[in-house]
Protein backbone atom coordinates (compact mmCIF):
# COMPACT_ATOMS: atom_id res chain seq x y z
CA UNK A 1 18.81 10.40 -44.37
CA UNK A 2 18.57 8.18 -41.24
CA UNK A 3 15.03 8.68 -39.26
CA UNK A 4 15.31 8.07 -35.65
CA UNK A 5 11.78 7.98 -33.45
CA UNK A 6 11.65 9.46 -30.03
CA UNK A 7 10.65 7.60 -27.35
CA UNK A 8 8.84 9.45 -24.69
CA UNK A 9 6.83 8.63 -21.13
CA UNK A 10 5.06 10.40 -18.16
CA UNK A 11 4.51 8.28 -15.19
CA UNK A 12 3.19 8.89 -12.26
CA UNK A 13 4.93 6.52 -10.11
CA UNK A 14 3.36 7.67 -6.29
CA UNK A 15 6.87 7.07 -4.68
CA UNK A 16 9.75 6.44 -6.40
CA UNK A 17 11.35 4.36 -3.70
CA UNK A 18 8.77 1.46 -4.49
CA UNK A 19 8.68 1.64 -8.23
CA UNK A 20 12.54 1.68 -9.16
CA UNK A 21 12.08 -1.96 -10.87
CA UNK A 22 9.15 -0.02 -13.10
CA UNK A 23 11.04 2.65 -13.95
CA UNK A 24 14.28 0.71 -14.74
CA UNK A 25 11.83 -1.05 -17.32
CA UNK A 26 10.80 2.16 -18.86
CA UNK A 27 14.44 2.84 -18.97
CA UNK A 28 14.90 0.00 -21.61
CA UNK A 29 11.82 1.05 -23.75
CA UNK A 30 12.01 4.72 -23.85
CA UNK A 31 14.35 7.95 -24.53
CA UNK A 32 12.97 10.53 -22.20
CA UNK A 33 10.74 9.69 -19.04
CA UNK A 34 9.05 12.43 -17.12
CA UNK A 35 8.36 11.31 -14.01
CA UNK A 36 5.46 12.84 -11.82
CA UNK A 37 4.74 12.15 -7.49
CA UNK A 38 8.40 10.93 -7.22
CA UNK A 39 8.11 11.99 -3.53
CA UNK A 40 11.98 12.85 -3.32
CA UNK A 41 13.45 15.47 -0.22
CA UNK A 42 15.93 17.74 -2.28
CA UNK A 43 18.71 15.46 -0.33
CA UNK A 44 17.48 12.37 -2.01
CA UNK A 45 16.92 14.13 -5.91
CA UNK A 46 20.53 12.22 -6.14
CA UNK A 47 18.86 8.77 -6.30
CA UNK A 48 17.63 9.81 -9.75
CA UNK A 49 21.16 9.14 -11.47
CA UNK A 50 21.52 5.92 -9.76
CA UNK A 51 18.40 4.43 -11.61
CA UNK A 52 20.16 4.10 -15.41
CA UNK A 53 23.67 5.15 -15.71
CA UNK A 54 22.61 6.30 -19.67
CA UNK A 55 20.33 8.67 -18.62
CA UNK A 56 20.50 12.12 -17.29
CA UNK A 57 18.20 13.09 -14.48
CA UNK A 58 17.15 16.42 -13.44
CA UNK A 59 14.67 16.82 -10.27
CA UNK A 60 12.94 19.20 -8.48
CA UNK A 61 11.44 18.01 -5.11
CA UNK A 62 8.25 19.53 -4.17
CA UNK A 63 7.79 18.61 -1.06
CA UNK A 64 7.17 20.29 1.97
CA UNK A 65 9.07 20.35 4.89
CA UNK A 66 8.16 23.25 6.55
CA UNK A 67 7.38 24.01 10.34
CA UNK A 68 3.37 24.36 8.95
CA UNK A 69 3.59 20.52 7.97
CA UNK A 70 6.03 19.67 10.95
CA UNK A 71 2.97 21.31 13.73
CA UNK A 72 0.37 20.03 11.48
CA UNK A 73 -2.67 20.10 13.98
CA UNK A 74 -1.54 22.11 16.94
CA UNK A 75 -3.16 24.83 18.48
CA UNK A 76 -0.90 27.65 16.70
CA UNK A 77 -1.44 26.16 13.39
CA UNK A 78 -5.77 25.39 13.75
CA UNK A 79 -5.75 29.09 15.13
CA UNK A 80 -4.39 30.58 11.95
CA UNK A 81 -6.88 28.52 9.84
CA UNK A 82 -9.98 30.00 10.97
C-alpha cells in the first residue's frame, strides 16, 4: 500500500496579475491551491489555466461591475444612501 500526502495552500495573493511568479512557486510545492482576492473580471477567470499547464483551475470572479460602482459618488447614488 503506497501512501501519497496531499499538498494543500490558501493564499491570498491581493491581485493576481502581480503575484503570478508566487503562485507559479506554489505550483511546484503543492497539489491544490485555493486562491483568495485574485481580483479577476469573469473575462479574465481564463488567465487561471495559463499559470501551470498541470493544474486545473476553476474561478469565480467577485467583482463588481455594476452601474452602483461605475456612478460611485454622484448625486443619484449619495441620494439613495441616506
Amino acid at each position: 500500500m503506497t501512501v501519497t500526502n496531499l499538498r494543500i495552500v490558501s493564499y491570498n495573493c491581493r491581485s493576481i496579475k502581480s503575484n503570478i511568479d508566487a503562485i507559479k512557486e506554489l505550483c511546484t510545492n503543492h497539489d491544490i491551491i485555493l486562491i483568495q482576492e485574485h481580483w479577476l473580471l469573469d473575462h479574465e477567470l481564463p488567465l487561471l489555466s495559463n499559470i501551470n499547464c498541470d493544474f486545473l483551475s476553476v474561478g469565480v470572479s467577485g467583482v463588481d461591475v455594476g452601474w452602483s460602482t461605475l456612478r460611485w459618488g454622484s448625486r443619484s447614488v449619495e441620494n439613495q444612501s441616506r
